[in-house]
C-alpha atoms as a PDB file:
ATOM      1  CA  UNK A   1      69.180  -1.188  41.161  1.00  0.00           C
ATOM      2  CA  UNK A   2      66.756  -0.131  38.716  1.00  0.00           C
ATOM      3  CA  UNK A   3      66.513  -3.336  36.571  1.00  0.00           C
ATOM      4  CA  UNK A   4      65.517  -4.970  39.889  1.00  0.00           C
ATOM      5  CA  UNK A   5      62.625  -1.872  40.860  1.00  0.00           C
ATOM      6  CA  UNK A   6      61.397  -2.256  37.109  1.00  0.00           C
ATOM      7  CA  UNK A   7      61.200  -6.212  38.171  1.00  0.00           C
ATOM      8  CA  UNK A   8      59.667  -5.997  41.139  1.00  0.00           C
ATOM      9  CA  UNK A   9      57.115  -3.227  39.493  1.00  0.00           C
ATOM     10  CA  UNK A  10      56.486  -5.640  36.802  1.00  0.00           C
ATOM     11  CA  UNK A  11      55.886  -8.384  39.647  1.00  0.00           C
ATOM     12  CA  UNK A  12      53.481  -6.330  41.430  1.00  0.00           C
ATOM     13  CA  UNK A  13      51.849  -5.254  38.277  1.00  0.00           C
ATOM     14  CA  UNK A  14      51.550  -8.688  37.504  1.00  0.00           C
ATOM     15  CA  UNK A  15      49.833  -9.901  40.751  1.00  0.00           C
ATOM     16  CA  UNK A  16      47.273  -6.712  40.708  1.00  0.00           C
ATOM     17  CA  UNK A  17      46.197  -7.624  37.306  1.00  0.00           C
ATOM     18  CA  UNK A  18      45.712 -11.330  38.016  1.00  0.00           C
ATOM     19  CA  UNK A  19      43.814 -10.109  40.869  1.00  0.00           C
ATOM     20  CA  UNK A  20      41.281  -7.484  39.394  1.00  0.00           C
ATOM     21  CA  UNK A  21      40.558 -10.111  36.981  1.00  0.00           C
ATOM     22  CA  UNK A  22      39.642 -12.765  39.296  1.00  0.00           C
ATOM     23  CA  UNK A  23      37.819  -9.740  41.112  1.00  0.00           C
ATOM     24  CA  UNK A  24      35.553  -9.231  38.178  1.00  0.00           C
ATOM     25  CA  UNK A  25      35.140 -12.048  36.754  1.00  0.00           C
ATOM     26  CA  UNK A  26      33.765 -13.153  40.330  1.00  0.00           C
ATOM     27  CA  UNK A  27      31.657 -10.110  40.944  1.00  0.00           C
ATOM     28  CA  UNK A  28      29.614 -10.989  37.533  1.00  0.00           C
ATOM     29  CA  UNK A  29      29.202 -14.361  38.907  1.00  0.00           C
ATOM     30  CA  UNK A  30      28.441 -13.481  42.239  1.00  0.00           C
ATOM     31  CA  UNK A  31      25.646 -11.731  41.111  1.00  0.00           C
ATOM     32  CA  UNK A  32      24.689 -14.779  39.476  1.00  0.00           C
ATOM     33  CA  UNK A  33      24.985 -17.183  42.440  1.00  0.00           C
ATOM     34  CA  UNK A  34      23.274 -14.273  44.878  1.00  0.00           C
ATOM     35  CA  UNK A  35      19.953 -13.715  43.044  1.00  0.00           C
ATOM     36  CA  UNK A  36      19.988 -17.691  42.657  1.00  0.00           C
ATOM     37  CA  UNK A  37      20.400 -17.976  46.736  1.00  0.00           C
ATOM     38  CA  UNK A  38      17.903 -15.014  47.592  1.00  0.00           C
ATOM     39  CA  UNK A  39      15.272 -16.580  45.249  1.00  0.00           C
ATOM     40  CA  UNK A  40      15.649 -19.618  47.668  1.00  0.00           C
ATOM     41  CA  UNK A  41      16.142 -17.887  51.030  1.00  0.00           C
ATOM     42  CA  UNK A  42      13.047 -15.521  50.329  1.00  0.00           C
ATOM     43  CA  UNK A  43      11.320 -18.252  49.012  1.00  0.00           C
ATOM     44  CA  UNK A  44      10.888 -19.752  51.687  1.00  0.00           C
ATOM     45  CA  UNK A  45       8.267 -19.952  54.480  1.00  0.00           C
ATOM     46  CA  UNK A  46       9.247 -19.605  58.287  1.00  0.00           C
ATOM     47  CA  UNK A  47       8.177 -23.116  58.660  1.00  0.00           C
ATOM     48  CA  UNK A  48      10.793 -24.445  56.422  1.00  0.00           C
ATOM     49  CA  UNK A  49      13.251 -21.946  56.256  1.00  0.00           C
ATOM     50  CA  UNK A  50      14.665 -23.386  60.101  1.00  0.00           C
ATOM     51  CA  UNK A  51      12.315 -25.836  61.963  1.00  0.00           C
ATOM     52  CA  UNK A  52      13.965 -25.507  65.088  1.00  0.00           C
ATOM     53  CA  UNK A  53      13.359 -21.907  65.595  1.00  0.00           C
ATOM     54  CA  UNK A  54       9.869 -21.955  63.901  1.00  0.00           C
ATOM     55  CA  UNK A  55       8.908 -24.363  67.054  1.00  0.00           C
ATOM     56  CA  UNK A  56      10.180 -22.348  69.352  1.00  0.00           C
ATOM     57  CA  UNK A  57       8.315 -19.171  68.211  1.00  0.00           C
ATOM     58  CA  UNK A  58       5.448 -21.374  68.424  1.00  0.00           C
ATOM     59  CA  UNK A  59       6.055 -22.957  71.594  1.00  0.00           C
ATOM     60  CA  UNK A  60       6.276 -19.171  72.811  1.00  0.00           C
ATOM     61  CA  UNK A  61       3.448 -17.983  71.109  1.00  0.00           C
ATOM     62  CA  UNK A  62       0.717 -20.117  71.973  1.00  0.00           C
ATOM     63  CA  UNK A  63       1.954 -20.820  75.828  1.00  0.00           C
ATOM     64  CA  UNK A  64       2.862 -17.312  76.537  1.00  0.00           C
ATOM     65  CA  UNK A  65       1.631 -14.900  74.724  1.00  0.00           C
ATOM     66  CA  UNK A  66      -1.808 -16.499  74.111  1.00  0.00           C
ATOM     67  CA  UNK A  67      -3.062 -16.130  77.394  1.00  0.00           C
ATOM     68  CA  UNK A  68      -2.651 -13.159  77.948  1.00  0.00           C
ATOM     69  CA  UNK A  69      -4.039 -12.164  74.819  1.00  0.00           C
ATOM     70  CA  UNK A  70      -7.145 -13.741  75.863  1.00  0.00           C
ATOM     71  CA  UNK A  71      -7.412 -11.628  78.884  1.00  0.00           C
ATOM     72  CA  UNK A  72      -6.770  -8.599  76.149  1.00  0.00           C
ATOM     73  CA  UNK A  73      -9.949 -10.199  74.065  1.00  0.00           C
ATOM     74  CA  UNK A  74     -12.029 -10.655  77.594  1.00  0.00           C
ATOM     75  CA  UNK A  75     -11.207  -6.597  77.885  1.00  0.00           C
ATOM     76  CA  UNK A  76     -12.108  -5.911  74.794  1.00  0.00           C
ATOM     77  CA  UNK A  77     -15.508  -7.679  74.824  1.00  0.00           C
ATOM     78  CA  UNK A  78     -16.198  -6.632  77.711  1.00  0.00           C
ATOM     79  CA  UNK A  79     -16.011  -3.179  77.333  1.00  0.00           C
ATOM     80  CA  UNK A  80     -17.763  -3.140  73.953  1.00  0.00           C
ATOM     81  CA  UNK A  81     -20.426  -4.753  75.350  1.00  0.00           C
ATOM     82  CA  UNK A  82     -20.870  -1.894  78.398  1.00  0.00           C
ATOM     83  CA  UNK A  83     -20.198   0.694  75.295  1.00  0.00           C
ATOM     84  CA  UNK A  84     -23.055  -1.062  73.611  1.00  0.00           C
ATOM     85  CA  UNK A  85     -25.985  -0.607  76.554  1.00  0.00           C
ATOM     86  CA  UNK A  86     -24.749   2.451  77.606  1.00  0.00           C
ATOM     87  CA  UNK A  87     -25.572   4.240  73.545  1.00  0.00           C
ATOM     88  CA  UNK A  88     -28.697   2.351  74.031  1.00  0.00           C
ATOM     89  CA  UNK A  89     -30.040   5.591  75.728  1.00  0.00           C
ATOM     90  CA  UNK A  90     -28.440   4.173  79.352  1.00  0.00           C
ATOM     91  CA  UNK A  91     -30.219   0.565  79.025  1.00  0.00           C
ATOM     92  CA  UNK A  92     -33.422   1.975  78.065  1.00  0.00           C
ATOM     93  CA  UNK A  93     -33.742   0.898  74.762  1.00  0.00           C
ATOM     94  CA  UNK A  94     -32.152  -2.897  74.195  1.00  0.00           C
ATOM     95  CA  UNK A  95     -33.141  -4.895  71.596  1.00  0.00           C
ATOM     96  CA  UNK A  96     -32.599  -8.360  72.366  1.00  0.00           C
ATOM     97  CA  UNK A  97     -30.877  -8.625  68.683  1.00  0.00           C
ATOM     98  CA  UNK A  98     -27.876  -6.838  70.269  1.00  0.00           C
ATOM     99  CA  UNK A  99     -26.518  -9.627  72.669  1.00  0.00           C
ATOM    100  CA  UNK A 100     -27.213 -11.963  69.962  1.00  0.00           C
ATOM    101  CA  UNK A 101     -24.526 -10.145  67.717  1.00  0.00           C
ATOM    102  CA  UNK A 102     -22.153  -9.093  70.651  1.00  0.00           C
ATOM    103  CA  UNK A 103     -22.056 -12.752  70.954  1.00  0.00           C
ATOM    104  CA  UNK A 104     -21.508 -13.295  67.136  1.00  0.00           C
ATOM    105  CA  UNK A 105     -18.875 -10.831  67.173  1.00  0.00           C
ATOM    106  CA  UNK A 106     -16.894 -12.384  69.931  1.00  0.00           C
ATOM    107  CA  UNK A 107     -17.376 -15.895  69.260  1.00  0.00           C
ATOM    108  CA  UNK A 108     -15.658 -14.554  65.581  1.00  0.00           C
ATOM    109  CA  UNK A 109     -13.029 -13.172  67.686  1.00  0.00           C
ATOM    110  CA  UNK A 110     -12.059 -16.017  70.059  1.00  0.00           C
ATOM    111  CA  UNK A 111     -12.105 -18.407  66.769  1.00  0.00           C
ATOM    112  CA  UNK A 112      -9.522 -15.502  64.787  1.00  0.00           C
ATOM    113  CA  UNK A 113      -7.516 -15.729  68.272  1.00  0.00           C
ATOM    114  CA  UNK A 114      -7.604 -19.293  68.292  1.00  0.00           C
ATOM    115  CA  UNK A 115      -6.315 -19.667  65.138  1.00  0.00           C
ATOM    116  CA  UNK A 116      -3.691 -16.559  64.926  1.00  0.00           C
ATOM    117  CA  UNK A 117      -0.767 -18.860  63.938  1.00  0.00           C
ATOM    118  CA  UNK A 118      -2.422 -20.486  61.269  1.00  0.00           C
ATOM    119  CA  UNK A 119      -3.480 -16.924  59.911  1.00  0.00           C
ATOM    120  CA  UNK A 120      -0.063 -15.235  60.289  1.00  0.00           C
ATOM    121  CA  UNK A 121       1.157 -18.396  58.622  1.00  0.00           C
ATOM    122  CA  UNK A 122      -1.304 -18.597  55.970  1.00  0.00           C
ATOM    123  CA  UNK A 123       0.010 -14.354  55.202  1.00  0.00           C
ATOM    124  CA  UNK A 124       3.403 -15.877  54.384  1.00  0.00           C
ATOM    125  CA  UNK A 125       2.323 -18.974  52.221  1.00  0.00           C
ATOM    126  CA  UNK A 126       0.834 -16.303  50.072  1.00  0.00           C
ATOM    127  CA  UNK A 127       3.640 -14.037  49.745  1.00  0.00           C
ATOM    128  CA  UNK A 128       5.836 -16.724  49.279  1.00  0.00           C
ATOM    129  CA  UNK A 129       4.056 -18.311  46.978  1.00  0.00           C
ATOM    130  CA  UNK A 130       4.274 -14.783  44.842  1.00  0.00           C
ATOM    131  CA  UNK A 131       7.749 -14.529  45.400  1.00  0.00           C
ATOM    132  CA  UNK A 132       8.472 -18.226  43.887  1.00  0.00           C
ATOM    133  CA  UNK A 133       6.688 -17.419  40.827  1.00  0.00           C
ATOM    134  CA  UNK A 134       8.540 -14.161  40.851  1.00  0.00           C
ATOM    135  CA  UNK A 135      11.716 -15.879  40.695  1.00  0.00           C
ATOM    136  CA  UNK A 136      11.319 -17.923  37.491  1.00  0.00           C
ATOM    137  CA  UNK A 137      10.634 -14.637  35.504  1.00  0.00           C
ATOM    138  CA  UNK A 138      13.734 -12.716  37.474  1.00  0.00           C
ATOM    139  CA  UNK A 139      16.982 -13.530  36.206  1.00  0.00           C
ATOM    140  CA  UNK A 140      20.511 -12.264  36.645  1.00  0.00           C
ATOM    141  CA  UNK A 141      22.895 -13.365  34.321  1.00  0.00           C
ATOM    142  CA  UNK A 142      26.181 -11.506  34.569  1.00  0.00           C
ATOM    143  CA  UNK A 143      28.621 -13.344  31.835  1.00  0.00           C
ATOM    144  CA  UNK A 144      31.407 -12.079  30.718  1.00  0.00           C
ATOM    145  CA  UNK A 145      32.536 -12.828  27.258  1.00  0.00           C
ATOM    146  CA  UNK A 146      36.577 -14.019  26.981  1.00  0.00           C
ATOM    147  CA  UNK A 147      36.954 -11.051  24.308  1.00  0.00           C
ATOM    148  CA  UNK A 148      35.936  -8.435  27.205  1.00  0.00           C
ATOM    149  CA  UNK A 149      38.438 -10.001  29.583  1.00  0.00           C
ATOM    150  CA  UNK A 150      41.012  -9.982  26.969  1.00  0.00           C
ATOM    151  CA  UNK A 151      40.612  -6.465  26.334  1.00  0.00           C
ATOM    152  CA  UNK A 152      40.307  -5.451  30.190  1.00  0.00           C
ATOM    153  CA  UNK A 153      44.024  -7.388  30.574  1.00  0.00           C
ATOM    154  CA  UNK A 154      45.734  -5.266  27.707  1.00  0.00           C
ATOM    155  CA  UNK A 155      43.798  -2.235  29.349  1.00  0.00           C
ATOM    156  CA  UNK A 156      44.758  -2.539  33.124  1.00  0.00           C
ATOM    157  CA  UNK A 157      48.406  -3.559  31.633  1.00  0.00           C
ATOM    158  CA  UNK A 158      49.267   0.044  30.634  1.00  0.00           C
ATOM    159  CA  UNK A 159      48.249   1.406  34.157  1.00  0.00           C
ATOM    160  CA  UNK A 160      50.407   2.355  36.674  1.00  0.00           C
ATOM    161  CA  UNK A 161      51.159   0.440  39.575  1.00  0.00           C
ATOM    162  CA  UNK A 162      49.072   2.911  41.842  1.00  0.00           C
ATOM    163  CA  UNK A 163      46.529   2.999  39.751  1.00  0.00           C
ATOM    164  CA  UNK A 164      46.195  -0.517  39.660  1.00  0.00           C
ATOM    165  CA  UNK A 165      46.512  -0.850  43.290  1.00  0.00           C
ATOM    166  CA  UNK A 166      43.372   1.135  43.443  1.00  0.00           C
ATOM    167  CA  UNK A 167      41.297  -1.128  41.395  1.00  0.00           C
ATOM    168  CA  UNK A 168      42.033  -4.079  43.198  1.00  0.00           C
ATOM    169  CA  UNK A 169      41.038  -2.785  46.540  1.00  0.00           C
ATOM    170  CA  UNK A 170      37.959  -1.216  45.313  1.00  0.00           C
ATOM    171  CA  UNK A 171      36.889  -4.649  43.449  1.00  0.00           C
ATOM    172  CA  UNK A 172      37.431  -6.799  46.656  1.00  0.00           C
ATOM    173  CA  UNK A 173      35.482  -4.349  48.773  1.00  0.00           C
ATOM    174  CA  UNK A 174      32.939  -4.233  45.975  1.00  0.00           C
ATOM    175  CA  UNK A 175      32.599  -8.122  46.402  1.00  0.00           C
ATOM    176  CA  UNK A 176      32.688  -8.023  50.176  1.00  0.00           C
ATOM    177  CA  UNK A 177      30.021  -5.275  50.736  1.00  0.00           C
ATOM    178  CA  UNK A 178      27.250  -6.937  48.767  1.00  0.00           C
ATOM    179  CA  UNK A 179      27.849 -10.645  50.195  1.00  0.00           C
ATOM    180  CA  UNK A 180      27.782  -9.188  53.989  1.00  0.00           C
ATOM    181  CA  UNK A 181      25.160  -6.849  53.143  1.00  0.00           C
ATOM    182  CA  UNK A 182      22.465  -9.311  50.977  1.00  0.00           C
ATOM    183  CA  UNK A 183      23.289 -11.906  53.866  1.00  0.00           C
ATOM    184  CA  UNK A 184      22.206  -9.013  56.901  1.00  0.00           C
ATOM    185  CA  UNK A 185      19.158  -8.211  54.951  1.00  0.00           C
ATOM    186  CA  UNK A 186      17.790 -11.662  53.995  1.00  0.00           C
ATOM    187  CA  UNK A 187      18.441 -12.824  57.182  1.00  0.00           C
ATOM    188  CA  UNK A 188      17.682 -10.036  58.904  1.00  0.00           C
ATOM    189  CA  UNK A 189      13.863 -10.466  57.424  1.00  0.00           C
ATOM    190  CA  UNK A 190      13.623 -13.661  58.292  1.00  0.00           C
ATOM    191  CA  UNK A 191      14.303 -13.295  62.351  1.00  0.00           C
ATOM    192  CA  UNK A 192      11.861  -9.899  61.782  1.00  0.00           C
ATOM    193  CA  UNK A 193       9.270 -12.443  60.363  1.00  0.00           C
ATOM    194  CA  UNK A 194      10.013 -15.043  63.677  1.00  0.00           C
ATOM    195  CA  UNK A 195       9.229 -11.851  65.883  1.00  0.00           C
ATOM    196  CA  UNK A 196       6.725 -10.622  64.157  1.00  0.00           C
ATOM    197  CA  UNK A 197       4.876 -14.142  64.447  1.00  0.00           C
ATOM    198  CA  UNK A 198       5.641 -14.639  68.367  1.00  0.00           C
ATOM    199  CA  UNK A 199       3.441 -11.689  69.523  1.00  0.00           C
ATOM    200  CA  UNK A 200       0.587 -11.875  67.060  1.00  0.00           C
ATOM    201  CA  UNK A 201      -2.047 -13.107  69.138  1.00  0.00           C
ATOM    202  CA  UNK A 202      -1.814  -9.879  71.131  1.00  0.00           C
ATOM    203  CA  UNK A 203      -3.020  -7.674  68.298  1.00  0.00           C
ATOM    204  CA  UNK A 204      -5.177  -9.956  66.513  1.00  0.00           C
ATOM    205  CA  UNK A 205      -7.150 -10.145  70.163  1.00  0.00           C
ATOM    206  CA  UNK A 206      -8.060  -6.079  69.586  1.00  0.00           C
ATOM    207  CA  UNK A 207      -9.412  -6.492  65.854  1.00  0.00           C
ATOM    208  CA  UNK A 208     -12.869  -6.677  67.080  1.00  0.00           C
ATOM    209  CA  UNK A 209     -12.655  -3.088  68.426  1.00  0.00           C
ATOM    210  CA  UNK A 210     -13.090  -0.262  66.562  1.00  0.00           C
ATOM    211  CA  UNK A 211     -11.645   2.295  68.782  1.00  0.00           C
ATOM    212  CA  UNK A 212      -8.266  -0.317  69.716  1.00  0.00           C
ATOM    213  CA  UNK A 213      -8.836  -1.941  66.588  1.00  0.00           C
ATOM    214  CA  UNK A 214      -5.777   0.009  64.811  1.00  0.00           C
ATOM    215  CA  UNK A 215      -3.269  -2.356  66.778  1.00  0.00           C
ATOM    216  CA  UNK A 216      -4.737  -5.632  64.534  1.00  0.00           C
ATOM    217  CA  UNK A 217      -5.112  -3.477  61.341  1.00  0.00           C
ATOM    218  CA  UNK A 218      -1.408  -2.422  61.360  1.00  0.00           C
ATOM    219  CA  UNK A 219      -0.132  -5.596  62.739  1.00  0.00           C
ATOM    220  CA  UNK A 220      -1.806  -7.455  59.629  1.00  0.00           C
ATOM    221  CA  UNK A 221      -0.078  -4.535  57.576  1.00  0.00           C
ATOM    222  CA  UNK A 222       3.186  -5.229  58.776  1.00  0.00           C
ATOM    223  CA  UNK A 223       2.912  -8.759  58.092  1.00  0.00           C
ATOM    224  CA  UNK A 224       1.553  -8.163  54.273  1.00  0.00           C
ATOM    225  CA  UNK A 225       4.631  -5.681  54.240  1.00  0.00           C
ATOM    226  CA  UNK A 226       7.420  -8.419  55.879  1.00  0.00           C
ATOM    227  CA  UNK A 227       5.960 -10.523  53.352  1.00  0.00           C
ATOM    228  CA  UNK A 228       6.259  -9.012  50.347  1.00  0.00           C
ATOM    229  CA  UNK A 229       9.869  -6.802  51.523  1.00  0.00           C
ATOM    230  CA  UNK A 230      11.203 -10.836  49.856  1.00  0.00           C
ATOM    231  CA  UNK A 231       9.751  -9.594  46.218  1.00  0.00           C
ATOM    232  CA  UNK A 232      11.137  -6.113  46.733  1.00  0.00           C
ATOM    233  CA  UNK A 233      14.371  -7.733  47.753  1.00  0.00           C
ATOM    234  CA  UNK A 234      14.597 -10.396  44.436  1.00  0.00           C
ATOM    235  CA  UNK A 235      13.580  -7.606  42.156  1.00  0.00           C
ATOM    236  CA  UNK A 236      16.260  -5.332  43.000  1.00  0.00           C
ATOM    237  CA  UNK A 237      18.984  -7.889  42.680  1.00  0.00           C
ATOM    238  CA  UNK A 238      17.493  -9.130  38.979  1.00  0.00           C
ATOM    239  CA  UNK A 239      17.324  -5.225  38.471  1.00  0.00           C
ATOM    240  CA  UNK A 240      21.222  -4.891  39.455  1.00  0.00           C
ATOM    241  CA  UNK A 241      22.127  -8.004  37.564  1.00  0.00           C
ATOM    242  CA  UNK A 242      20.620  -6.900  34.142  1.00  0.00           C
ATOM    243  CA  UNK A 243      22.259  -3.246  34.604  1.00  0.00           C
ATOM    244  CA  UNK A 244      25.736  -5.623  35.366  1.00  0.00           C
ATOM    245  CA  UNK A 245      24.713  -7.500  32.219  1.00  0.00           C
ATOM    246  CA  UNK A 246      24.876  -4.500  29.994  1.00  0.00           C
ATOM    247  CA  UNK A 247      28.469  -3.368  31.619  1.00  0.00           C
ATOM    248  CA  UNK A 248      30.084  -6.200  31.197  1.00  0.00           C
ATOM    249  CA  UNK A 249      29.066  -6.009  27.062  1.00  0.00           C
ATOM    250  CA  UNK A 250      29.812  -2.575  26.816  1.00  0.00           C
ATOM    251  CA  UNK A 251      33.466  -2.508  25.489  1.00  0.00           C
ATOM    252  CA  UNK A 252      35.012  -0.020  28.058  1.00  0.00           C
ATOM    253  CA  UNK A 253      37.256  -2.304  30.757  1.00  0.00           C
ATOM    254  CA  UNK A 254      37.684   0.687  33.000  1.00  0.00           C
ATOM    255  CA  UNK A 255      34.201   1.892  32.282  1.00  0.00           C
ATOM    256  CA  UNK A 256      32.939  -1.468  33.342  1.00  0.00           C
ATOM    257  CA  UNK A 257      34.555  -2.003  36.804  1.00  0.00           C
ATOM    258  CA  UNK A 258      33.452   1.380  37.681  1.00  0.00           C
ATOM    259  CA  UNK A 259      30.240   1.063  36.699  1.00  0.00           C
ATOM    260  CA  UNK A 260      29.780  -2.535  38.961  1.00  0.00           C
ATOM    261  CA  UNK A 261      30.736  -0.228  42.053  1.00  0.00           C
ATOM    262  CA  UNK A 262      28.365   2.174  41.382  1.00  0.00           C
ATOM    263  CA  UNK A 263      25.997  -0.397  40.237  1.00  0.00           C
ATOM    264  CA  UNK A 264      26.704  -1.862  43.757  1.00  0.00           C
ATOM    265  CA  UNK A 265      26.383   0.797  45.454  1.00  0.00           C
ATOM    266  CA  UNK A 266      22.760   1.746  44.545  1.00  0.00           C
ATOM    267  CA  UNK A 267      21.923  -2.302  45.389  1.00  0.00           C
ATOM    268  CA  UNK A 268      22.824  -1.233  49.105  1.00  0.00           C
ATOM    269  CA  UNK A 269      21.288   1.505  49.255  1.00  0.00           C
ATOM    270  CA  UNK A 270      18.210   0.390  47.498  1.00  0.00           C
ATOM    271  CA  UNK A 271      18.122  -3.147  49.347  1.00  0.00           C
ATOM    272  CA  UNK A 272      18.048  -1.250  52.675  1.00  0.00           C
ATOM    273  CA  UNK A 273      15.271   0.440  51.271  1.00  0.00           C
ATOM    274  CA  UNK A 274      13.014  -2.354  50.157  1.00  0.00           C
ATOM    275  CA  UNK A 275      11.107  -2.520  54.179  1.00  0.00           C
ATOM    276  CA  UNK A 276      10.541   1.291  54.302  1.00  0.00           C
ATOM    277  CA  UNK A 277       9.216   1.222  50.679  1.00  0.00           C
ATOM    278  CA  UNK A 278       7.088  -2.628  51.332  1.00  0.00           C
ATOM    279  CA  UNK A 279       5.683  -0.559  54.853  1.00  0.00           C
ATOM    280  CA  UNK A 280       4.649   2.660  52.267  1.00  0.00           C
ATOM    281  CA  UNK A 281       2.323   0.299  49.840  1.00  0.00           C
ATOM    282  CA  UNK A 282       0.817  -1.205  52.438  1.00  0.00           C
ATOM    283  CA  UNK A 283       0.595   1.695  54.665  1.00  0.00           C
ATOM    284  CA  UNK A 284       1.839  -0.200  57.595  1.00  0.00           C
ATOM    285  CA  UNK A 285       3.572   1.932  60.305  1.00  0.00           C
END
């Protein structure tokens, strides 16, 4: 009875090995294939990244929301130009000058409207365009030498079964935290940035105010900080994957699969953080 528990310890032993070296071998190269697919996915523009959706938001935009942002903009004229007379000392002192740029100013305006999908677009192209030169200078590279996995194998072989248990479950969860949670987040941006565009004509119509001008100025704000949330997002993973770099070369097995989960760990919390901290810069609230 105990030559066959010692074999079937030796079994299991066995397979949780095999396992938490497939584990870490394929977290370092995770890494490797992640920053590689976020450097495409946030490189892209909403035009390209899914054309059928992109047309929709602008079918939306432009047949629905348009209108009735140009009722907003007739508002918003309007009133400025009553505001306007009325500081004139009550329409007794009107320069003729001041229709002529009440009309500048709102001819500006319905052009801005007119074009509000072009601009919000043109916000993107930039960041984007930041963001793909970003991505040629960020690099995670994870390998892991055959001399560190030979060492981690003799390591994890004088553990104990429970021990080893451990390891493995806390590797696979490792793997399966930052695949679900890079995928919610880069996504996640992307439909923000598809909102986001829909309803911009409604506070691009109010940038011509002063006093309901705020609406435009944050909007543009929040698209600036959409935008650049991509770069936040790359930087963070090249971060993690340069930190991984200098685990995996450090000579201490153990030492290095803990240090991947905590490494990991921070990249969650810290990639959840990259649209408060984007908002912050750019003051957008």
């Amino acid at each position: 009875m105990g030559i066959l528990t010692e074999w079937i310890t030796e079994w299991l032993k066995g397979l949780l090995i095999e396992g938490i070296m497939g584990n870490l071998t394929g977290l370092f190269d995770t890494v490797n294939t992640r920053v590689g697919e976020i450097a495409v996915q946030v490189g892209t523009t909403p035009a390209a990244w899914n054309a059928g959706v992109f047309s929709l938001i602008r079918q939306i935009s432009e047949t629905v929301i348009l209108p009735i942002a140009g009722l907003i903009l007739t508002f918003v004229a309007t009133y400025e130009l009553i505001q306007m007379l009325i500081d004139r000392n009550n329409l007794h002192d009107i320069d003729t000058w001041l229709f002529f740029k009440w009309i500048f100013k709102t001819a500006a305006a319905i052009l801005i409207l007119s074009n509000t999908f072009n601009i919000v677009n043109a916000v993107f192209d930039v960041s984007q365009s930041v963001i793909a030169r970003s991505a040629g200078v960020i690099q995670g590279s994870t390998d892991i030498t055959p001399d560190m996995l030979a060492t981690l194998e003799a390591t994890l072989e004088t553990m104990e079964l429970g021990s080893l248990l451990g390891q493995t479950m806390l590797i696979g969860l490792t793997m399966k935290a930052l695949s679900i949670i890079i995928f919610v987040l880069v996504y996640g941006r992307m439909l923000e940035i598809y909102m986001l565009t829909s309803l911009a004509p409604i506070p691009v119509a109010t940038l011509s105010n002063r006093e309901v001008g705020q609406m435009g100025q944050n909007y543009l704000k929040s698209l600036f900080a959409v935008g650049f949330q991509g770069l936040l997002i790359l930087l963070c993973v090249g971060i993690y994957g340069v930190l991984v770099q200098g685990i995996s070369t450090s000579g201490d097995p153990i030492g290095a699969i803990w240090g991947c989960v905590g490494y990991t760990v921070l990249l969650c919390f810290m990639l959840f953080k990259t649209g408060s901290i984007s908002k912050s810069i750019f003051g957008a609230h």
